[in-house]
PDB file of N, CA and C in Angstrom:
ATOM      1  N   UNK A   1     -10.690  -6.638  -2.250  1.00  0.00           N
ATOM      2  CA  UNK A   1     -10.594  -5.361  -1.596  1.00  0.00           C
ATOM      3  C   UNK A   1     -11.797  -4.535  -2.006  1.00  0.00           C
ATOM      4  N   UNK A   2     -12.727  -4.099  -1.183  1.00  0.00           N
ATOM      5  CA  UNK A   2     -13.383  -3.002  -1.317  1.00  0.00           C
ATOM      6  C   UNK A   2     -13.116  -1.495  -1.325  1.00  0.00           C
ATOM      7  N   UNK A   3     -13.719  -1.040  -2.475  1.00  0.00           N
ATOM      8  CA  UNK A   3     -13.199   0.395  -2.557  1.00  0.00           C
ATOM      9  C   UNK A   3     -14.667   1.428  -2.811  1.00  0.00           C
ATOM     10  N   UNK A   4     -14.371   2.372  -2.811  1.00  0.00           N
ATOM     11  CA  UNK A   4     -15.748   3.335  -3.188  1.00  0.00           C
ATOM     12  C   UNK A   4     -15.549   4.552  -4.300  1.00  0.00           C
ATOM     13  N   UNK A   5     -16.305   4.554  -5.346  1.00  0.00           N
ATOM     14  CA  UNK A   5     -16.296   5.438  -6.341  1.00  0.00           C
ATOM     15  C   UNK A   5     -16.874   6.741  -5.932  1.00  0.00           C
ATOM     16  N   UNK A   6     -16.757   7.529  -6.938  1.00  0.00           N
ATOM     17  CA  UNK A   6     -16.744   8.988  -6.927  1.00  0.00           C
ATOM     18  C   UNK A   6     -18.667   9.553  -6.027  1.00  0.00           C
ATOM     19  N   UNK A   7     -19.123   8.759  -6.446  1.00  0.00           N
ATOM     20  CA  UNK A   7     -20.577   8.505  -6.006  1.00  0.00           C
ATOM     21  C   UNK A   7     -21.068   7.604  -4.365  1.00  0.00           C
ATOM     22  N   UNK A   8     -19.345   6.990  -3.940  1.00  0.00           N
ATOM     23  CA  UNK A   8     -19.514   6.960  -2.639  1.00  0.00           C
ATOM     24  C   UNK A   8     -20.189   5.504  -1.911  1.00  0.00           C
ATOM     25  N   UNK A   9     -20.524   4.617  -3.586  1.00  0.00           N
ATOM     26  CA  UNK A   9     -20.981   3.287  -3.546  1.00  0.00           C
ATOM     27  C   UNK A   9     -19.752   2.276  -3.289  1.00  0.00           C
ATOM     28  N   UNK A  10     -19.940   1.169  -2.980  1.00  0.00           N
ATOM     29  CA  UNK A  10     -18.708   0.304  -2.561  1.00  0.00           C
ATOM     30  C   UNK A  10     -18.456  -0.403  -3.910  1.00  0.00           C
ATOM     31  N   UNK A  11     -17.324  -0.717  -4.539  1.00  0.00           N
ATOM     32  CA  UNK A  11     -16.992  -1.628  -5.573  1.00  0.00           C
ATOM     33  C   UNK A  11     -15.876  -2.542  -5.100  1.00  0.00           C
ATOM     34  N   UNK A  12     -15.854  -3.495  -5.906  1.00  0.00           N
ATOM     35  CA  UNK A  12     -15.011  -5.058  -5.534  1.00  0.00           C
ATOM     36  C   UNK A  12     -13.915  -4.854  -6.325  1.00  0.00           C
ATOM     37  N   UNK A  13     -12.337  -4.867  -6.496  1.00  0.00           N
ATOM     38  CA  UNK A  13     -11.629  -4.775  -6.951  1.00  0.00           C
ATOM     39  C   UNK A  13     -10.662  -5.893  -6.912  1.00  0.00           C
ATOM     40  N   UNK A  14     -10.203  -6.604  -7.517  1.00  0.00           N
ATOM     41  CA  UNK A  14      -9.259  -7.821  -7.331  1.00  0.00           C
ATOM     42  C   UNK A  14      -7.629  -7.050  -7.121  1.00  0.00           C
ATOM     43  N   UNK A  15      -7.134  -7.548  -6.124  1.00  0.00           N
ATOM     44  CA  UNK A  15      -5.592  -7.180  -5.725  1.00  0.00           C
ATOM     45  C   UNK A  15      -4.509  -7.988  -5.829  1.00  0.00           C
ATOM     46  N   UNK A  16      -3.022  -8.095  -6.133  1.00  0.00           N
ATOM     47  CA  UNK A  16      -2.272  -8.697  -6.036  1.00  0.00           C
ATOM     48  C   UNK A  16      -1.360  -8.046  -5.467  1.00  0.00           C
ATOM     49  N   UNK A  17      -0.752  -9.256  -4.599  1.00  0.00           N
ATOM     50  CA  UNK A  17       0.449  -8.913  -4.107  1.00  0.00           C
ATOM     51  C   UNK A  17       1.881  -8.274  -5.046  1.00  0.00           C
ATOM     52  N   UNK A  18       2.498  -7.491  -4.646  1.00  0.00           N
ATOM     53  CA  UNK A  18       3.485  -7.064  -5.859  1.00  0.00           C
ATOM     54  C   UNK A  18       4.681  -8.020  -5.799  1.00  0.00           C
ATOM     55  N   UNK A  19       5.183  -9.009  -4.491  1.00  0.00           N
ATOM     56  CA  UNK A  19       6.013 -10.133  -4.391  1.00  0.00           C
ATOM     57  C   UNK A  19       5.219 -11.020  -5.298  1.00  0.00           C
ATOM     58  N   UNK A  20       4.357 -11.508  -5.288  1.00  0.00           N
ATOM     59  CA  UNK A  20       3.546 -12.625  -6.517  1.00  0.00           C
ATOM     60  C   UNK A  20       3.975 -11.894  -8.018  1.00  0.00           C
ATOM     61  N   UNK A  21       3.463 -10.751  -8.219  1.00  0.00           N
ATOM     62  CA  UNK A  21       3.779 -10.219  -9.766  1.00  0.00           C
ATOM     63  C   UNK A  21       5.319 -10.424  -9.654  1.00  0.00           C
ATOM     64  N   UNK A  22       6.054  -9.928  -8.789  1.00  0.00           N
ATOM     65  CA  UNK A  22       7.687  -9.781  -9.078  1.00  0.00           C
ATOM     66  C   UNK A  22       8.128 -11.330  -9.430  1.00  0.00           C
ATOM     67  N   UNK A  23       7.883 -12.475  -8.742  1.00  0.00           N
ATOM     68  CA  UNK A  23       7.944 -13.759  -8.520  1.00  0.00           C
ATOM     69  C   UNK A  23       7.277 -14.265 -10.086  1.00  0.00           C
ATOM     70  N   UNK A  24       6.331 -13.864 -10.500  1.00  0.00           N
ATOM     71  CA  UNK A  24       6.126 -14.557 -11.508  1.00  0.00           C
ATOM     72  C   UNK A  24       6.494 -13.574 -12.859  1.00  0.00           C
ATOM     73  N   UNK A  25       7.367 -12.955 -12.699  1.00  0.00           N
ATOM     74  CA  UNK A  25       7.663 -11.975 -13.971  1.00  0.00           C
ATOM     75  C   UNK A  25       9.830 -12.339 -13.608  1.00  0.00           C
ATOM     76  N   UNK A  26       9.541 -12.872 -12.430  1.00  0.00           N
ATOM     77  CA  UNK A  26      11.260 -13.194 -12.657  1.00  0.00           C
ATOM     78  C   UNK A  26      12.259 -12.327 -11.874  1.00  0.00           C
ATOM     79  N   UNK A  27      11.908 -11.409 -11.186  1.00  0.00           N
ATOM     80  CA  UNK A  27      12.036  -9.904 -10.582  1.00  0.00           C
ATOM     81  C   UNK A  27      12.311 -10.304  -9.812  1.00  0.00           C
ATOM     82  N   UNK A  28      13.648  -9.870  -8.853  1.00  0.00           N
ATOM     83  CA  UNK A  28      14.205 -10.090  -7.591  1.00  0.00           C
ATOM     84  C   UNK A  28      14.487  -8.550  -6.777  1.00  0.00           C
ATOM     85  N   UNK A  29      14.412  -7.478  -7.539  1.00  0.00           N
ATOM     86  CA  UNK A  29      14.522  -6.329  -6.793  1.00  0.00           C
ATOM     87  C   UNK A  29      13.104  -5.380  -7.450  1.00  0.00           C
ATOM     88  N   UNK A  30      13.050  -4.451  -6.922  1.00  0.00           N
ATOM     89  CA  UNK A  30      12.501  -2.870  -7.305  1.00  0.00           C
ATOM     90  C   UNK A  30      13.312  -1.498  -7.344  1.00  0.00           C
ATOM     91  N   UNK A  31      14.075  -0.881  -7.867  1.00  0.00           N
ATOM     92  CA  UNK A  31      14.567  -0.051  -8.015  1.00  0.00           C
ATOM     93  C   UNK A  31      14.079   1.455  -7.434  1.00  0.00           C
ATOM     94  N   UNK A  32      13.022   1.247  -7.758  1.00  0.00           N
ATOM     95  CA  UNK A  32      11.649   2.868  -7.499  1.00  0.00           C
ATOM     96  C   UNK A  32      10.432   2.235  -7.696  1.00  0.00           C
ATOM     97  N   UNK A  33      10.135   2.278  -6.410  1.00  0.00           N
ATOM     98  CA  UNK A  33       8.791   2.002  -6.070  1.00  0.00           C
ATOM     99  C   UNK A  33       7.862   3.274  -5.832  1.00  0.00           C
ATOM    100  N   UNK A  34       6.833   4.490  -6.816  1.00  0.00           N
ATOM    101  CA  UNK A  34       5.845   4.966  -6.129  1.00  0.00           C
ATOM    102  C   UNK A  34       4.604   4.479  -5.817  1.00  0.00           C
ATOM    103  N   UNK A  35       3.993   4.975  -4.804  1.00  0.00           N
ATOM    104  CA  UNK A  35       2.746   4.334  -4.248  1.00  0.00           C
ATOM    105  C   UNK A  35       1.815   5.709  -4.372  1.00  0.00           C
ATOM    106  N   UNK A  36       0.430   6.239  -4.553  1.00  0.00           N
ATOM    107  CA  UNK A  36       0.039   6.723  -4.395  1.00  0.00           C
ATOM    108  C   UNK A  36      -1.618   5.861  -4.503  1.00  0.00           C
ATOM    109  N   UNK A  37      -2.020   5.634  -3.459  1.00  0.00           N
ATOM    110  CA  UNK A  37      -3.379   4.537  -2.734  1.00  0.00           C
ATOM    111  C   UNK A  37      -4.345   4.561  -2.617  1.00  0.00           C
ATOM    112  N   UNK A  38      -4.581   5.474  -2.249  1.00  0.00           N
ATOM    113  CA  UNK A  38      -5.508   6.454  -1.420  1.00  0.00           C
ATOM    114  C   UNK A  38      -6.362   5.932  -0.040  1.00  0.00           C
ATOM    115  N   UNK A  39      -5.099   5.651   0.907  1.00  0.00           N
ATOM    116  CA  UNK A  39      -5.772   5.225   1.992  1.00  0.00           C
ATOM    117  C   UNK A  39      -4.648   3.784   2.435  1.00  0.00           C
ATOM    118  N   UNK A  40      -4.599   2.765   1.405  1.00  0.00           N
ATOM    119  CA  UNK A  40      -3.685   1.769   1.823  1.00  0.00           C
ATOM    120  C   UNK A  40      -2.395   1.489   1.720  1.00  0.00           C
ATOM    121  N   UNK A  41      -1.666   2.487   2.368  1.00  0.00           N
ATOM    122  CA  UNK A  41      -0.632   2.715   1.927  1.00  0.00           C
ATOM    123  C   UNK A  41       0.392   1.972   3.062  1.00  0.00           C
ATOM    124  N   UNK A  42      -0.308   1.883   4.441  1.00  0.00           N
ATOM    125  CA  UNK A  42       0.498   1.305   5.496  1.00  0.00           C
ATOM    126  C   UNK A  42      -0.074  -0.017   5.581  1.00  0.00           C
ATOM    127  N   UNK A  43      -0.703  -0.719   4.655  1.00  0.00           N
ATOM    128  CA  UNK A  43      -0.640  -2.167   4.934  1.00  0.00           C
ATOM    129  C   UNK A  43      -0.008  -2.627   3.706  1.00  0.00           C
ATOM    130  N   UNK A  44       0.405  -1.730   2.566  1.00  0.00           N
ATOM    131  CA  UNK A  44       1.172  -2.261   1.384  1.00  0.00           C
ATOM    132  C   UNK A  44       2.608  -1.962   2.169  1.00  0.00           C
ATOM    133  N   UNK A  45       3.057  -1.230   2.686  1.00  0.00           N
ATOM    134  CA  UNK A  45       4.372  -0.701   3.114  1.00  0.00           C
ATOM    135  C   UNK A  45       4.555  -2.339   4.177  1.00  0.00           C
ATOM    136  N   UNK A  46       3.747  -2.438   5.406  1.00  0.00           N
ATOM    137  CA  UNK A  46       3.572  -3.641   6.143  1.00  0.00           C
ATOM    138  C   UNK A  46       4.263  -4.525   5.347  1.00  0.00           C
ATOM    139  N   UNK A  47       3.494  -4.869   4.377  1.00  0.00           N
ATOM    140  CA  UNK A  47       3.563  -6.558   3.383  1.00  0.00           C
ATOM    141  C   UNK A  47       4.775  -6.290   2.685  1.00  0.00           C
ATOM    142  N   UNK A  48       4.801  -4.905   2.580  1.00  0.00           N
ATOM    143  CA  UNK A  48       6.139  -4.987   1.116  1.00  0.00           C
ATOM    144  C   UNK A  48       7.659  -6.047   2.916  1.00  0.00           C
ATOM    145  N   UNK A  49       7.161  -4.833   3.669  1.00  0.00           N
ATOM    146  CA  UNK A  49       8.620  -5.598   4.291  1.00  0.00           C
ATOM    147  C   UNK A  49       8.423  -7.017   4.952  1.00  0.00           C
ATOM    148  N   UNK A  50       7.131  -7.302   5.152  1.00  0.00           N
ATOM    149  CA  UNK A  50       6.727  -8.721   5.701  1.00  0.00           C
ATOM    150  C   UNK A  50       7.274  -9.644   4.501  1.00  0.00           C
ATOM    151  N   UNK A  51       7.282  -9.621   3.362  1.00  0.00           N
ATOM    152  CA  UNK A  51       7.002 -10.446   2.466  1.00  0.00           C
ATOM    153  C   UNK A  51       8.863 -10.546   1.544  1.00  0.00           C
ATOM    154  N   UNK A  52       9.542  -9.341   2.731  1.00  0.00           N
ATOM    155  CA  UNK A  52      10.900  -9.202   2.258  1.00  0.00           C
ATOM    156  C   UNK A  52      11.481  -8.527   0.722  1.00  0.00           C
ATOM    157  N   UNK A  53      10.051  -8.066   0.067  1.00  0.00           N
ATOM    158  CA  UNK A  53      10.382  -7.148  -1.189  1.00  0.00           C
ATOM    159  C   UNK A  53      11.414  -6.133  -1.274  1.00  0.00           C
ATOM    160  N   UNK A  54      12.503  -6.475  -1.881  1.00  0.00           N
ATOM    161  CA  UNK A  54      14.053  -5.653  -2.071  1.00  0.00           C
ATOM    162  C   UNK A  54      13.214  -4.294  -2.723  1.00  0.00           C
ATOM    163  N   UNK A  55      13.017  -2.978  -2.319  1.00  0.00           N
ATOM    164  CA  UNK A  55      12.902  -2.055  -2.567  1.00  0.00           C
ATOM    165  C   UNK A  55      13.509  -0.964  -2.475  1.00  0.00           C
ATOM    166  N   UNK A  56      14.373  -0.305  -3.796  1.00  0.00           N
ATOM    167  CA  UNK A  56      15.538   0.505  -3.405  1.00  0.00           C
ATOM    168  C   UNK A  56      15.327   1.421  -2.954  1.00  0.00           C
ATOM    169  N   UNK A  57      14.325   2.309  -3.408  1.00  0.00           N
ATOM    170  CA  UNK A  57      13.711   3.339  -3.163  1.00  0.00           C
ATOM    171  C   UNK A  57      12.291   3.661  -3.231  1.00  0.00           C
ATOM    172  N   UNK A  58      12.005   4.266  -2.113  1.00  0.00           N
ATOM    173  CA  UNK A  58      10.087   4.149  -2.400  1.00  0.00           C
ATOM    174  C   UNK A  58       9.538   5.589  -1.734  1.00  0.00           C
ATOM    175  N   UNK A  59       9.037   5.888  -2.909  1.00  0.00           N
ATOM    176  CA  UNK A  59       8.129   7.039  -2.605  1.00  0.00           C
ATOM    177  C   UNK A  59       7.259   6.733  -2.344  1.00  0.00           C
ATOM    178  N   UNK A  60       6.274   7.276  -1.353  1.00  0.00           N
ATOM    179  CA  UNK A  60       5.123   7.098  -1.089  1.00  0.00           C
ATOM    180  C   UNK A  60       4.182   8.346  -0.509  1.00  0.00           C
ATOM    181  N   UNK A  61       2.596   8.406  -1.322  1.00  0.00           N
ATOM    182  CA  UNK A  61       1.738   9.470  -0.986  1.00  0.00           C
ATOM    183  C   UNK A  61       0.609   9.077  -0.009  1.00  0.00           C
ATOM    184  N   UNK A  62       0.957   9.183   1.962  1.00  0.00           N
ATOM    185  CA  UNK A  62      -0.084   8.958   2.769  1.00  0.00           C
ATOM    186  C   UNK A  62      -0.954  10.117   2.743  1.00  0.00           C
ATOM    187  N   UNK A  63      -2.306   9.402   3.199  1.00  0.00           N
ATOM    188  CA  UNK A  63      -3.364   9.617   2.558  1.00  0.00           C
ATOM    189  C   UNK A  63      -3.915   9.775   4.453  1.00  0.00           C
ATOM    190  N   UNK A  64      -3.116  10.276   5.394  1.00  0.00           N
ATOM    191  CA  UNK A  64      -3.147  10.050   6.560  1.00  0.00           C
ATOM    192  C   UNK A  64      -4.911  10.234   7.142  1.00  0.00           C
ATOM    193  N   UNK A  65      -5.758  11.402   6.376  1.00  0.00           N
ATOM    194  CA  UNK A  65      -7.543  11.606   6.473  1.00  0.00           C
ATOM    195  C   UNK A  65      -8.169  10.226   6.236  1.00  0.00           C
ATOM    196  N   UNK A  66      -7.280   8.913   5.604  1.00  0.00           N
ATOM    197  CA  UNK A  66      -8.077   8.210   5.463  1.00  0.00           C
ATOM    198  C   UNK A  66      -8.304   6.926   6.472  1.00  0.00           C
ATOM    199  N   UNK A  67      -6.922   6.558   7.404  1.00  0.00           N
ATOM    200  CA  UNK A  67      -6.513   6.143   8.468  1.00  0.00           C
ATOM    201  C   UNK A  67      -6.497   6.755   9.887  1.00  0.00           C
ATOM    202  N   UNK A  68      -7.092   5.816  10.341  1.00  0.00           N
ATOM    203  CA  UNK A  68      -6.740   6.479  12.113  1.00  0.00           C
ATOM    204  C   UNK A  68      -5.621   5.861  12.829  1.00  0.00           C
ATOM    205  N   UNK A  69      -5.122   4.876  12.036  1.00  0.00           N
ATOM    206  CA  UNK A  69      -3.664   4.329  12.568  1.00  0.00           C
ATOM    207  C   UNK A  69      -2.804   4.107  11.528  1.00  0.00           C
ATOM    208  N   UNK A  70      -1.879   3.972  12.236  1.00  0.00           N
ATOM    209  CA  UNK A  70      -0.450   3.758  11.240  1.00  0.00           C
ATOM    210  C   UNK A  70      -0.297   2.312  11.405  1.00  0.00           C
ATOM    211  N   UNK A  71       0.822   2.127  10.987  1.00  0.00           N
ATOM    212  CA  UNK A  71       1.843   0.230  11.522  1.00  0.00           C
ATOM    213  C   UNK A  71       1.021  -0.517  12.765  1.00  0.00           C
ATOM    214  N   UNK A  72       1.196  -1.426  12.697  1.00  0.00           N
ATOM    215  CA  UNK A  72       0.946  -2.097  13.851  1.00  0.00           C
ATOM    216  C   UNK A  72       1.864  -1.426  14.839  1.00  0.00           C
ATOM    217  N   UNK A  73       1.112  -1.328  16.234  1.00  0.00           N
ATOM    218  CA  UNK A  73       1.909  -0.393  17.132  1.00  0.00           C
ATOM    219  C   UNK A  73       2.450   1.086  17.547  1.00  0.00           C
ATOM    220  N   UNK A  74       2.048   1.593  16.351  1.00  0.00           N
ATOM    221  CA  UNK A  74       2.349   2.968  15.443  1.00  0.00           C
ATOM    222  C   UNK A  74       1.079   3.861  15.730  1.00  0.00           C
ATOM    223  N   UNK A  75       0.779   4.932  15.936  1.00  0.00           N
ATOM    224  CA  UNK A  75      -0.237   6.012  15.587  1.00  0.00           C
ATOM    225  C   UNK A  75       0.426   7.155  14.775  1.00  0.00           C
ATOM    226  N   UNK A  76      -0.837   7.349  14.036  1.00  0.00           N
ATOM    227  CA  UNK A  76      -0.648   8.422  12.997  1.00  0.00           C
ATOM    228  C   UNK A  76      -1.522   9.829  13.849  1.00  0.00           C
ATOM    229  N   UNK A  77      -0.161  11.168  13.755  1.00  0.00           N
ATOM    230  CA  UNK A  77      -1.080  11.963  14.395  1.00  0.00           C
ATOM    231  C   UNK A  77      -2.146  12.443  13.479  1.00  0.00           C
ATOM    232  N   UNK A  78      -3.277  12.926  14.278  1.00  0.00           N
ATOM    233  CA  UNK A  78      -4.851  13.361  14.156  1.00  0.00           C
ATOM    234  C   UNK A  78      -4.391  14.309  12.958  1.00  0.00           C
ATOM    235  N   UNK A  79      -5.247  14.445  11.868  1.00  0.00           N
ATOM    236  CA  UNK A  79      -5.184  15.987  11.020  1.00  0.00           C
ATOM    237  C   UNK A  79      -6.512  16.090  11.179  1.00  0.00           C
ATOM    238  N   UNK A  80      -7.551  16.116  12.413  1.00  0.00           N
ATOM    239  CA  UNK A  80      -8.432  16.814  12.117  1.00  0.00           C
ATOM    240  C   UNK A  80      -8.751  18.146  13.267  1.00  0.00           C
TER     241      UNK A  80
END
């Protein structure tokens, strides 16, 4: 995943799925899930339910300035 620092340059960041961490730590649910992304918040939300992650509750902070769409199929209205 590419991301960009405070200076606006691109950096390489390694990602994991949170079904892989749950799967290899033994974890069959999530209780409270917060997310705060900055920006990828509707393709983690996507995967969490693609991938069938039991999540009891999930907060989450969209970052909607950083997307011009939502879900597949979905639009996010304009904030500009």
């Amino acid at each position: 995943m590419l991301d960009r620092n405070a200076s606006g340059d691109a950096i390489e960041v390694t990602v994991r799925r949170l079904s892989t961490i749950m799967r290899e730590l033994g974890h069959g649910a999530i209780d409270l899930l917060k997310m705060d992304i900055e920006g990828a918040e509707y393709e983690v939300v996507a995967d969490l339910l693609e991938c069938g992650v039991d999540v009891r509750q999930l907060l989450v902070e969209f970052h909607h300035r950083c997307r011009k769409s939502g879900l597949p199929g979905r639009s996010v209205p304009s904030t500009t």
